[in-house]
Protein backbone atom coordinates (compact mmCIF):
# COMPACT_ATOMS: atom_id res chain seq x y z
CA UNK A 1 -16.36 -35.32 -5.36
CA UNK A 2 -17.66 -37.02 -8.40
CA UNK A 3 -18.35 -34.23 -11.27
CA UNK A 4 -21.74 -33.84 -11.21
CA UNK A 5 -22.13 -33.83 -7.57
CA UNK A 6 -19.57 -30.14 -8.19
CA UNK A 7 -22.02 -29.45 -10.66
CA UNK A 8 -25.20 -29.50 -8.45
CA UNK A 9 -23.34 -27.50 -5.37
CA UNK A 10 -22.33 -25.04 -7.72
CA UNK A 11 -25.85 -24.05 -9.48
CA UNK A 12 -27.34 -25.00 -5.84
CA UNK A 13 -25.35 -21.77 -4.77
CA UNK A 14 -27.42 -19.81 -7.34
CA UNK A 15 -30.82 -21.26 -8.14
CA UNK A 16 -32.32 -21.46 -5.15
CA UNK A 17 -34.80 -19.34 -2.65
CA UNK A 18 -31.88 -17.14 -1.41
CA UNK A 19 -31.07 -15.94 -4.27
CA UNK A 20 -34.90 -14.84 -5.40
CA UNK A 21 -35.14 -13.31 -2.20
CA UNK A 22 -32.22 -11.02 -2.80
CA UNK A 23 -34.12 -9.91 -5.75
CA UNK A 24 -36.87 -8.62 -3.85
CA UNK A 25 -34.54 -7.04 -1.05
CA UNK A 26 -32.39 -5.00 -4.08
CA UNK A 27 -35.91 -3.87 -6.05
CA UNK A 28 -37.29 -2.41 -2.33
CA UNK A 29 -34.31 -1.20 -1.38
CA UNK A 30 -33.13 0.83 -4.59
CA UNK A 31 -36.50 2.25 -5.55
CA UNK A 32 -36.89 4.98 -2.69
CA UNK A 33 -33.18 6.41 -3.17
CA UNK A 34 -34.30 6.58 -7.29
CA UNK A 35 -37.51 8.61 -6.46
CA UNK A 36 -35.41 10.94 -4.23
CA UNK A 37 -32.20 11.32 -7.36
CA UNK A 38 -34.55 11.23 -10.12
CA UNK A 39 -38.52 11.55 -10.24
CA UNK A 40 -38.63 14.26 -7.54
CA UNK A 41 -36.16 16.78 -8.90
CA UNK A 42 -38.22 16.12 -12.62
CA UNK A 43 -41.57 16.56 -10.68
CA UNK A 44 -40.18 20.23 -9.28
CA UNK A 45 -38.34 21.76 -12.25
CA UNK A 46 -41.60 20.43 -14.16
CA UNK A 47 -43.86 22.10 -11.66
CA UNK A 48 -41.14 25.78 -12.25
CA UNK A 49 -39.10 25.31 -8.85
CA UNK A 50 -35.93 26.68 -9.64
CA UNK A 51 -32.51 24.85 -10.17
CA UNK A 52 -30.70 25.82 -6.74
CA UNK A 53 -33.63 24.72 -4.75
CA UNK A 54 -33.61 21.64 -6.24
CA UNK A 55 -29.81 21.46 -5.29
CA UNK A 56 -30.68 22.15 -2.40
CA UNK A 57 -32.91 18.97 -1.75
CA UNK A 58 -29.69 16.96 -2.16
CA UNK A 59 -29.29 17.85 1.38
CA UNK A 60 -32.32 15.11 2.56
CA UNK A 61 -30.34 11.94 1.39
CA UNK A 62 -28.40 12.91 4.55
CA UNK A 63 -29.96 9.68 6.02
CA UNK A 64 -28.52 7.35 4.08
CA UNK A 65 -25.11 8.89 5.20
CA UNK A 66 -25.79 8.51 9.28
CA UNK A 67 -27.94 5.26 9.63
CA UNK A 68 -25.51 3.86 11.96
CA UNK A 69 -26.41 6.10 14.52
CA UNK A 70 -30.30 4.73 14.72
CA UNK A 71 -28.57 0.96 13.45
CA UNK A 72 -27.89 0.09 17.28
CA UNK A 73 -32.16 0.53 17.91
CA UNK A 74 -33.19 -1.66 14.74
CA UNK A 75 -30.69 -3.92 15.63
CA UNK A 76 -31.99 -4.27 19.58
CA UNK A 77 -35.64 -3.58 19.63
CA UNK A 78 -37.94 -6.44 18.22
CA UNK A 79 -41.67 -5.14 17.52
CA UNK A 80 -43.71 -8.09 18.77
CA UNK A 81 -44.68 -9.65 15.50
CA UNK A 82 -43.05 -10.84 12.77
CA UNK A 83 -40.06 -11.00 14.30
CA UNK A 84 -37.24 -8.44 14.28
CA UNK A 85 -36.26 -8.69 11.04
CA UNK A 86 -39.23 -8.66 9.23
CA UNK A 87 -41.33 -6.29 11.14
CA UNK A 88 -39.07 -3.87 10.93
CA UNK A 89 -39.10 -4.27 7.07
CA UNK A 90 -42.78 -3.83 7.02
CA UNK A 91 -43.05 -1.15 8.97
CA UNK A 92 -40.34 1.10 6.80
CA UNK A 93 -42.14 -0.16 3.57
CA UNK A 94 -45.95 0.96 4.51
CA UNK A 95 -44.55 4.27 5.67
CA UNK A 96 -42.30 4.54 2.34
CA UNK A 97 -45.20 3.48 0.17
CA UNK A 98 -47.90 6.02 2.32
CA UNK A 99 -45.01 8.89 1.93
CA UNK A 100 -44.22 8.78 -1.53
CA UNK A 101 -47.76 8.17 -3.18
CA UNK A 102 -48.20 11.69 -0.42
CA UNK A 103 -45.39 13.52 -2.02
CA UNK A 104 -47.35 14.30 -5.93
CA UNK A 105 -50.26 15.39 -4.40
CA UNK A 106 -48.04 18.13 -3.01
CA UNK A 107 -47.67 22.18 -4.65
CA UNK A 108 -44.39 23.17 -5.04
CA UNK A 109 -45.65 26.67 -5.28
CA UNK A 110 -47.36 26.51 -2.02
CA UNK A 111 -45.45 23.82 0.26
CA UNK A 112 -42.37 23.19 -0.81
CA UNK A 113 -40.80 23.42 2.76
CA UNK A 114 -43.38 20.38 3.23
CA UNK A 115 -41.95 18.24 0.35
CA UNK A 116 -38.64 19.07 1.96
CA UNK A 117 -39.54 17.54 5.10
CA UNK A 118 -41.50 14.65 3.49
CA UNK A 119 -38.46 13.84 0.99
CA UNK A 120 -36.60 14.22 4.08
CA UNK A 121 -38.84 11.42 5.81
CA UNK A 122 -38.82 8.89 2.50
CA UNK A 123 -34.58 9.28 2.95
CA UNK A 124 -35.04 7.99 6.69
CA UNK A 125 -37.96 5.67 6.10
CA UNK A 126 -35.36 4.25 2.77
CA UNK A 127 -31.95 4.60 5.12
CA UNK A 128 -33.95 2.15 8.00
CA UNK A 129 -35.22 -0.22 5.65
CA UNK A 130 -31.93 -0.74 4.14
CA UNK A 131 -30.20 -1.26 7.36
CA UNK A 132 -32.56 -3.67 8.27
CA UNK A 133 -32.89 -5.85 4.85
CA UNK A 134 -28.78 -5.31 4.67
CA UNK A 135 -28.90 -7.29 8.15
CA UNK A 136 -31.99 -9.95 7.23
CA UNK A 137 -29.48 -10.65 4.10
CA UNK A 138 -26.02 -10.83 6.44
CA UNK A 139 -27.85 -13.31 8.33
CA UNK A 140 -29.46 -15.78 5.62
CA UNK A 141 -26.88 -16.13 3.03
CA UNK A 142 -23.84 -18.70 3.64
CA UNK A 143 -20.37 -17.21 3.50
CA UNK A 144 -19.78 -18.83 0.66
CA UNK A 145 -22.90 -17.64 -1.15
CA UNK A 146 -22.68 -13.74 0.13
CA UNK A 147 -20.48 -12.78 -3.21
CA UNK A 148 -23.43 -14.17 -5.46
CA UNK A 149 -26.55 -12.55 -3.64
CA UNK A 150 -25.27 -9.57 -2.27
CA UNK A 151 -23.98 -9.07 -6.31
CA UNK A 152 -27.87 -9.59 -7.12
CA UNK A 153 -28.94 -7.75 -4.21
CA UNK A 154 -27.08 -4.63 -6.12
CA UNK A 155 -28.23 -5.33 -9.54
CA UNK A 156 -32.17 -5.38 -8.68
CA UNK A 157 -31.38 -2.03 -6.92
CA UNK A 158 -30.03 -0.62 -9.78
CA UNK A 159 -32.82 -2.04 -12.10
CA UNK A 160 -35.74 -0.57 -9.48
CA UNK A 161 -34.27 2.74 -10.60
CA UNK A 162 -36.10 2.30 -14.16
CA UNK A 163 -39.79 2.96 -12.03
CA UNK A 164 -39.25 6.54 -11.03
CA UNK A 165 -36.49 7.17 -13.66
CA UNK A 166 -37.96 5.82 -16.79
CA UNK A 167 -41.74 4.53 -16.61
CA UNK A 168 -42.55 7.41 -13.79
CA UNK A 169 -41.58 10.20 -16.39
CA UNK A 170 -43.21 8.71 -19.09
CA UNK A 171 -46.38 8.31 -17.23
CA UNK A 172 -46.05 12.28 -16.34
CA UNK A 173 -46.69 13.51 -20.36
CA UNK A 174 -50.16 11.41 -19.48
CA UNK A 175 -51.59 11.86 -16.69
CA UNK A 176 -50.84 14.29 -13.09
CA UNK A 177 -48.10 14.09 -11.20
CA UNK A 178 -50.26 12.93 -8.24
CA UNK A 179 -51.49 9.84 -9.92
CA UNK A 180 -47.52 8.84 -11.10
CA UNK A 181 -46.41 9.32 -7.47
CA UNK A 182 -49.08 7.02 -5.95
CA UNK A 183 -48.06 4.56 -9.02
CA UNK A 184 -44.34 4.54 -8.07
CA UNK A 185 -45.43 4.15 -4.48
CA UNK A 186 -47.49 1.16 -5.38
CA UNK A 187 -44.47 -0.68 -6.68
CA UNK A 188 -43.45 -0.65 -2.70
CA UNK A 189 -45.74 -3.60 -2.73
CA UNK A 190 -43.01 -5.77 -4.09
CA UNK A 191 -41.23 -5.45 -0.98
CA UNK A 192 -44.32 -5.84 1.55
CA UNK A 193 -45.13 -9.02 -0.42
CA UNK A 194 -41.72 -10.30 -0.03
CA UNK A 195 -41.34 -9.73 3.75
CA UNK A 196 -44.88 -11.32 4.76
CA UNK A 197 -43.94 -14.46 2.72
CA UNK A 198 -40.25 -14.83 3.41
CA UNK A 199 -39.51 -16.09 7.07
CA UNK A 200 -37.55 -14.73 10.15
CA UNK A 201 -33.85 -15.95 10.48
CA UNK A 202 -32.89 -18.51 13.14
CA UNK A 203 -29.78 -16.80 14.71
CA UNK A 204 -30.61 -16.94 17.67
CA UNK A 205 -29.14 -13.42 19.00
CA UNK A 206 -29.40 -12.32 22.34
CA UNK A 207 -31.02 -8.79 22.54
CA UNK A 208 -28.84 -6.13 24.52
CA UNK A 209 -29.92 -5.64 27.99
CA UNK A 210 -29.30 -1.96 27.87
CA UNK A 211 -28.61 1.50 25.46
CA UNK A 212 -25.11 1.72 26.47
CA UNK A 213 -24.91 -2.11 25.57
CA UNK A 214 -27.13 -1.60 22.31
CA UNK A 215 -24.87 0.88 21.60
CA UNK A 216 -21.40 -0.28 22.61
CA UNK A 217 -21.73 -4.09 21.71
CA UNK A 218 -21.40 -3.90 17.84
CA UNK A 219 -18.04 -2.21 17.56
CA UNK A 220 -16.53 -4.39 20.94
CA UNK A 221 -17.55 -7.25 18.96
CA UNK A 222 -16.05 -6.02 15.51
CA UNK A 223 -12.51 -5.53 17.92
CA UNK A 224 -12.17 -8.78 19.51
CA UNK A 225 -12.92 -10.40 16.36
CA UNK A 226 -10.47 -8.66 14.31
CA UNK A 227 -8.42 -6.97 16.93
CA UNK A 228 -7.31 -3.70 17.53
CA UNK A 229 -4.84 -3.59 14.67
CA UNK A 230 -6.35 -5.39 12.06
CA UNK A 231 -9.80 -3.48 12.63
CA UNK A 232 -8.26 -0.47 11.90
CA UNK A 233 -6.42 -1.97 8.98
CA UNK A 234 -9.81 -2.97 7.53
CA UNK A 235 -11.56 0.11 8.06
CA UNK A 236 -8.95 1.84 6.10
CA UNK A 237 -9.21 -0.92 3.43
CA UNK A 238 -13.32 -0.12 3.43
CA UNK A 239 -12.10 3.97 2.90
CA UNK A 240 -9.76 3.02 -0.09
CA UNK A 241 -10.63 0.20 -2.46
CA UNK A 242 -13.02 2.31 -4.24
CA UNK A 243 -11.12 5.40 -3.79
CA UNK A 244 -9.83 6.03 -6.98
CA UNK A 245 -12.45 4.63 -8.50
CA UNK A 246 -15.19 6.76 -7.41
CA UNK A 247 -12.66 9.66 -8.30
CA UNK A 248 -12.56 8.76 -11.88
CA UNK A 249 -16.32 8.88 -12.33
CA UNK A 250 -17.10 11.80 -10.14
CA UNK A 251 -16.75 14.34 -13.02
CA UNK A 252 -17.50 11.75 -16.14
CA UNK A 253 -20.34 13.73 -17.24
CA UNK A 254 -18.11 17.47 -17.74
CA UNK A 255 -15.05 15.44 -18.76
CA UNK A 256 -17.27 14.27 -21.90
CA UNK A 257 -18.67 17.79 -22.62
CA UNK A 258 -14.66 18.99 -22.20
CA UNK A 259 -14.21 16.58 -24.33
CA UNK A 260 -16.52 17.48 -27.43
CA UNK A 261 -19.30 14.79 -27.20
CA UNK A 262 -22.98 16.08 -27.78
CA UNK A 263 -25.19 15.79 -24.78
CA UNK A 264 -27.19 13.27 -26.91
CA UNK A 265 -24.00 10.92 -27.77
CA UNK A 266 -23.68 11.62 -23.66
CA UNK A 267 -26.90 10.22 -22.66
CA UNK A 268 -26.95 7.55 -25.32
CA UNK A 269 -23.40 6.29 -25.47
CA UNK A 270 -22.31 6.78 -22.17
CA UNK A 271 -25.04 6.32 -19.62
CA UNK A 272 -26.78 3.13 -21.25
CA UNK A 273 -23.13 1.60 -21.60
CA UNK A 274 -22.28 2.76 -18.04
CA UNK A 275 -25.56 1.16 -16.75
CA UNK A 276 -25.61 -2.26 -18.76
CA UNK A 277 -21.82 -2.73 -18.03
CA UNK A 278 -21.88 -2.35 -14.51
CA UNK A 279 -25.14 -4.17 -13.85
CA UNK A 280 -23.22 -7.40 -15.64
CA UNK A 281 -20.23 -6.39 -14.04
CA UNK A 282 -22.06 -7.26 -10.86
CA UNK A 283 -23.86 -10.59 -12.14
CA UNK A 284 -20.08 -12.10 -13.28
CA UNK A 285 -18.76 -10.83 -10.36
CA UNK A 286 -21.16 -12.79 -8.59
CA UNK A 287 -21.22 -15.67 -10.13
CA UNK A 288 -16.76 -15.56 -10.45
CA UNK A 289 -16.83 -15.20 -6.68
CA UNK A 290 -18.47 -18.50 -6.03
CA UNK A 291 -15.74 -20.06 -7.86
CA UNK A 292 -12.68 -17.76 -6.90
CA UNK A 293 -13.77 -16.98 -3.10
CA UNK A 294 -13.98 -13.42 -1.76
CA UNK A 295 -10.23 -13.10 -1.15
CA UNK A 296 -9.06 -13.87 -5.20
CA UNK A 297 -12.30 -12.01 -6.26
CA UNK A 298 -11.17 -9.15 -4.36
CA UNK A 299 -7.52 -9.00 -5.97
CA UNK A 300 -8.70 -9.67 -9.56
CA UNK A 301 -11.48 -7.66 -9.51
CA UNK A 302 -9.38 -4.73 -7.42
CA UNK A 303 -6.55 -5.29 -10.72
CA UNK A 304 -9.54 -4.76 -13.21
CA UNK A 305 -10.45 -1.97 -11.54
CA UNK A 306 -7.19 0.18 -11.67
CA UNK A 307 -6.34 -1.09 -15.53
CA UNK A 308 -9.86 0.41 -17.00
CA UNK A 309 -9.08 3.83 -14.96
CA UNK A 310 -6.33 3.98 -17.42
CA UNK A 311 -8.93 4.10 -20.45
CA UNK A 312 -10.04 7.35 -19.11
CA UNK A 313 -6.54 8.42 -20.12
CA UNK A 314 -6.39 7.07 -23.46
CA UNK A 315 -9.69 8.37 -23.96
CA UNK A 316 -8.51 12.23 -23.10
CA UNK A 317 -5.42 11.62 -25.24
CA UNK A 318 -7.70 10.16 -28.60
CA UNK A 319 -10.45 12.78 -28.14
CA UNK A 320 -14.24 13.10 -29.07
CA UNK A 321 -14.72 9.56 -30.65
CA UNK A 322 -18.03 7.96 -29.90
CA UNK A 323 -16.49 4.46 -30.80
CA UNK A 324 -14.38 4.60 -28.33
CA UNK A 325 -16.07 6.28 -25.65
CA UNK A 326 -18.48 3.37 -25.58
CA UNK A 327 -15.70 0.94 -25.03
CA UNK A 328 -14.15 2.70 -22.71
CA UNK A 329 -17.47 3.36 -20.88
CA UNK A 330 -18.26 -0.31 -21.04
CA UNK A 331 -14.65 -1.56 -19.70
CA UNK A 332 -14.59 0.70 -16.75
CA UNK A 333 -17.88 0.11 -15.47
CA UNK A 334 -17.90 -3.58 -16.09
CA UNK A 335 -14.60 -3.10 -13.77
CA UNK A 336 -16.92 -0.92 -11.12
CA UNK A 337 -19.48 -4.11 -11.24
CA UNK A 338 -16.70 -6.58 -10.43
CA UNK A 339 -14.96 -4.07 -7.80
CA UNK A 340 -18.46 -3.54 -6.03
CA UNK A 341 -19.94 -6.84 -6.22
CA UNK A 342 -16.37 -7.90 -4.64
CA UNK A 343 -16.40 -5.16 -2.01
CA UNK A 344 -19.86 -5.46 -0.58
CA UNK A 345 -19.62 -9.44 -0.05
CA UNK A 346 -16.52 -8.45 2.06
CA UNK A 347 -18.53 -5.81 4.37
CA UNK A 348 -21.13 -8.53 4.60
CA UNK A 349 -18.08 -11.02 5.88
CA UNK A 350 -16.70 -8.59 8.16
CA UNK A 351 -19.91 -7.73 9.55
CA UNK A 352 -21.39 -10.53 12.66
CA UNK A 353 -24.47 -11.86 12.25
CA UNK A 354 -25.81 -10.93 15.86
CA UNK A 355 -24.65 -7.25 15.55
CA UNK A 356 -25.58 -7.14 11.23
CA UNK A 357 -27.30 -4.03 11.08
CA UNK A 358 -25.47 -1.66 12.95
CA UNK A 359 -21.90 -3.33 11.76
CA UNK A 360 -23.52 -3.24 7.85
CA UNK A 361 -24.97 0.27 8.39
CA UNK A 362 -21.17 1.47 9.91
CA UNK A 363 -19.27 -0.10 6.87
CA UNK A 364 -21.39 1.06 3.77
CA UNK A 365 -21.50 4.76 5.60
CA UNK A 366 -17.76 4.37 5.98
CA UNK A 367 -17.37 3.00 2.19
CA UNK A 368 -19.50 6.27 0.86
CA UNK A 369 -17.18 8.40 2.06
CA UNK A 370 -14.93 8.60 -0.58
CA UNK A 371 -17.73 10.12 -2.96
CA UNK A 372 -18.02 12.64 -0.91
CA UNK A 373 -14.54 13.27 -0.93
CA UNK A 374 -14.44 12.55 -4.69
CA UNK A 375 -17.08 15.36 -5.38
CA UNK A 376 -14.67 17.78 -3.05
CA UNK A 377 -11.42 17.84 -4.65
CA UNK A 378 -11.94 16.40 -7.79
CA UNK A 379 -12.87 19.61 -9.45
CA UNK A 380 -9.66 20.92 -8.23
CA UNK A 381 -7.45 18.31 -9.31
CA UNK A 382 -8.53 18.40 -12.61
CA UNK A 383 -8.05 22.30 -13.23
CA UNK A 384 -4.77 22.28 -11.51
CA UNK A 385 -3.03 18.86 -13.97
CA UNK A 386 -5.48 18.35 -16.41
CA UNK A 387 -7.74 15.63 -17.75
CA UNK A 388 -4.91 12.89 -18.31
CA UNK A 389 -3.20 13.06 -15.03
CA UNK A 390 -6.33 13.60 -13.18
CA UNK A 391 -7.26 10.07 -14.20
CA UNK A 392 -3.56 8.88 -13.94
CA UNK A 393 -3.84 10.28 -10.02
CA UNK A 394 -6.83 8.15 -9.66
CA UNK A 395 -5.03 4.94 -10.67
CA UNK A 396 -2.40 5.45 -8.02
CA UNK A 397 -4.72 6.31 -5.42
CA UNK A 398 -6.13 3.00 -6.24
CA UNK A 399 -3.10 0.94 -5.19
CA UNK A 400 -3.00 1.63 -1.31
CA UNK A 401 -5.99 0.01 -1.19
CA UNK A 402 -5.12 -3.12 -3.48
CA UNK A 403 -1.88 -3.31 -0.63
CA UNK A 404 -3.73 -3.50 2.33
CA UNK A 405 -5.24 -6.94 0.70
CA UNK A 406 -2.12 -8.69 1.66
CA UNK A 407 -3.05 -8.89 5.69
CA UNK A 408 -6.85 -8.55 5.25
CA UNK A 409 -7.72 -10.62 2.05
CA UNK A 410 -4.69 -12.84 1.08
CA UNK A 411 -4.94 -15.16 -2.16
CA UNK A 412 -5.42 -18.20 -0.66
CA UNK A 413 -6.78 -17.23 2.72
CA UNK A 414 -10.54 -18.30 1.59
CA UNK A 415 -12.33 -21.27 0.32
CA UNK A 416 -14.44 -21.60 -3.04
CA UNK A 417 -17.00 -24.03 -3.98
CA UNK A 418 -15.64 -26.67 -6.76
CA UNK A 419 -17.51 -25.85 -10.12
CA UNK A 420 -16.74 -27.32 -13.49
């Protein structure tokens, strides 16, 4: 293949209506889940809720957790029009842009048990849209493309979160809550525009005949296309690659007031540099993948990913400097970009393309676990060794994961697209 022939499959793999598309999916998809973390609890403490009821409303993300269990239905049950795909994307973005323009108009004083349950319907309307536009982008992106836009699919999601998180609270010292929540809601219209222009994929599934088949089908099809063995194997590797990882950044916050850093070096230093690194973590991970194939990406970017756990270390050892928290900030998060961007274009490989959403839904639930667990034991860890070990611990519990790459990923068991 003559060079600039390489040249125009490479940038083909990027520049093209895919990729846009996957824009649009990781902007709908991440805006919800930022209302829920970070405009809501704002609105209540603003409105004088107290702080262990707002703890409390951590408990309605529990969606997002079990969406395999309604996965089977979206995955079955075409609405008839639109296709099955799309319709159910529009019907989970009116109802998300209808609940959370409802959800300011709201008094805490008077009904919060009612912005309870309608938080607790925005986390279900969010948790089905995202197993459904997880599926619609399983089933349009080439394998050799799913490193790239999945990568951007996570990027836009994190960038949606600057609506409620940023612009939202600014618009509160200006005008009513009620008219900030109907303006965050409008920005749902991103995502309706998208899935009335965008069209249905050609996959040509066949629909389960029954519940028990709806129900059933995904996970006999994930076994006789991996086995029983090397299913389980996987699964495991989809509990541990991010293990350690999501251990060292359970407790980052406390570890830098332990530390001696002002909360304003923490906001500045550390959460701009965590957000900025990770998002072009995930862009060169992307892009890297094309090049390297999932397999390499996945070893490389698992590598980077243990090494900059280790600057957590040297950072407990030198101490309060802000110099060095920001590289150390910047190094490990870039790594969490790579890792994830990585990570996520395997669950989209593993996952079939006639049983996507339930397969996707069952693999990203299974891959949150271990922030859960992280947010368990970490605590306990750290009081019983210390700062320095803690984050020595984590490194080590990122290696079973990294071994279990030699049967599931090995370094030349996929193929990349020539690039100059």
């Amino acid at each position: 293949m003559e060079e600039g022939q390489r040249s125009a499959k490479w940038y083909a793999s990027i520049l093209n209506r895919r990729t846009m598309i996957c824009v649009f999916t990781g902007f709908a998809s991440g805006m919800p889940l930022y209302v829920l973390f970070q405009l809501l609890p704002a609105f209540l403490r603003d409105q004088g809720v107290g702080l262990k009821e707002i703890g409390l409303f951590a408990l309605v993300t529990f969606p997002y957790t079990w969406k395999f269990v309604w996965a089977p239905f979206l995955d079955s049950y075409a609405p008839p029009f639109l296709g099955r795909r799309r319709s159910w994307m529009l019907i989970t973005q009116v109802l998300l842009l209808v609940s959370i323009a409802c959800l300011g108009s709201l008094n805490p004083e008077l009904s919060i048990g009612m912005i309870a349950y309608l938080a607790l319907a925005v986390a279900f309307f969010s948790a089905s849209q995202d197993v459904v536009i997880d599926a619609y982008r399983r089933e349009i992106l080439p394998d050799e493309e799913l490193g790239w836009g999945n990568s951007v699919h996570v990027q836009a999601y994190r960038i949606s979160g600057l609506v409620p998180g940023a612009l939202g609270l600014i618009l509160a010292d200006i005008m009513p809550w009620s008219s900030v929540f109907v303006i965050v809601a409008l920005f749902m219209l991103v995502g309706i525009g998208m899935t009335l222009v965008i069209k249905e994929p050609d996959t040509a599934a066949r629909l389960p005949s029954s519940l028990k088949e709806t129900v059933t089908q995904p996970f006999i099809d994930f076994i006789k296309r991996f086995g029983w063995k090397p299913a389980i194997t996987a699964l495991c590797f989809m509990f541990l690659y991010k293990l350690g990882d999501n251990m060292a950044t359970a407790l980052s916050t406390p570890f830098y007031i332990d530390l001696g850093f002002e909360l304003t070096e923490i906001g500045v230093v550390a959460k701009s540099s965590a957000l900025w690194a990770s998002i072009l973590g995930g862009i060169l991970g992307g892009l890297w993948m094309i090049k390297l194939g999932i397999n390499r990406a996945l070893w490389i970017f698992g590598v980077v990913q243990v090494v900059t756990i280790l600057g957590f270390a040297a950072l407990s050892e030198i101490g309060a400097n802000s110099w060095v928290l920001a590289i150390v900030i910047s190094l490990e998060y870039l790594g969490v970009g790579l890792g994830t961007a990585a990570f996520t274009a395997y669950i989209a490989r593993s996952t079939s393309v006639a049983f996507a959403a339930t397969q996707f839904a069952l693999f990203t639930a299974l891959a949150a676990l271990p922030r859960t667990f992280a947010n368990a034991t970490t605590g306990y860890i750290v009081e019983a060794v210390g700062w320095t070990d803690f984050f020595l611990i984590c490194a080590v519990l990122s290696l079973p994961g990294m071994v279990l790459l030699w049967w599931l990923a090995p370094w030349r068991g996929d193929k990349k697209i020539e690039a100059v």
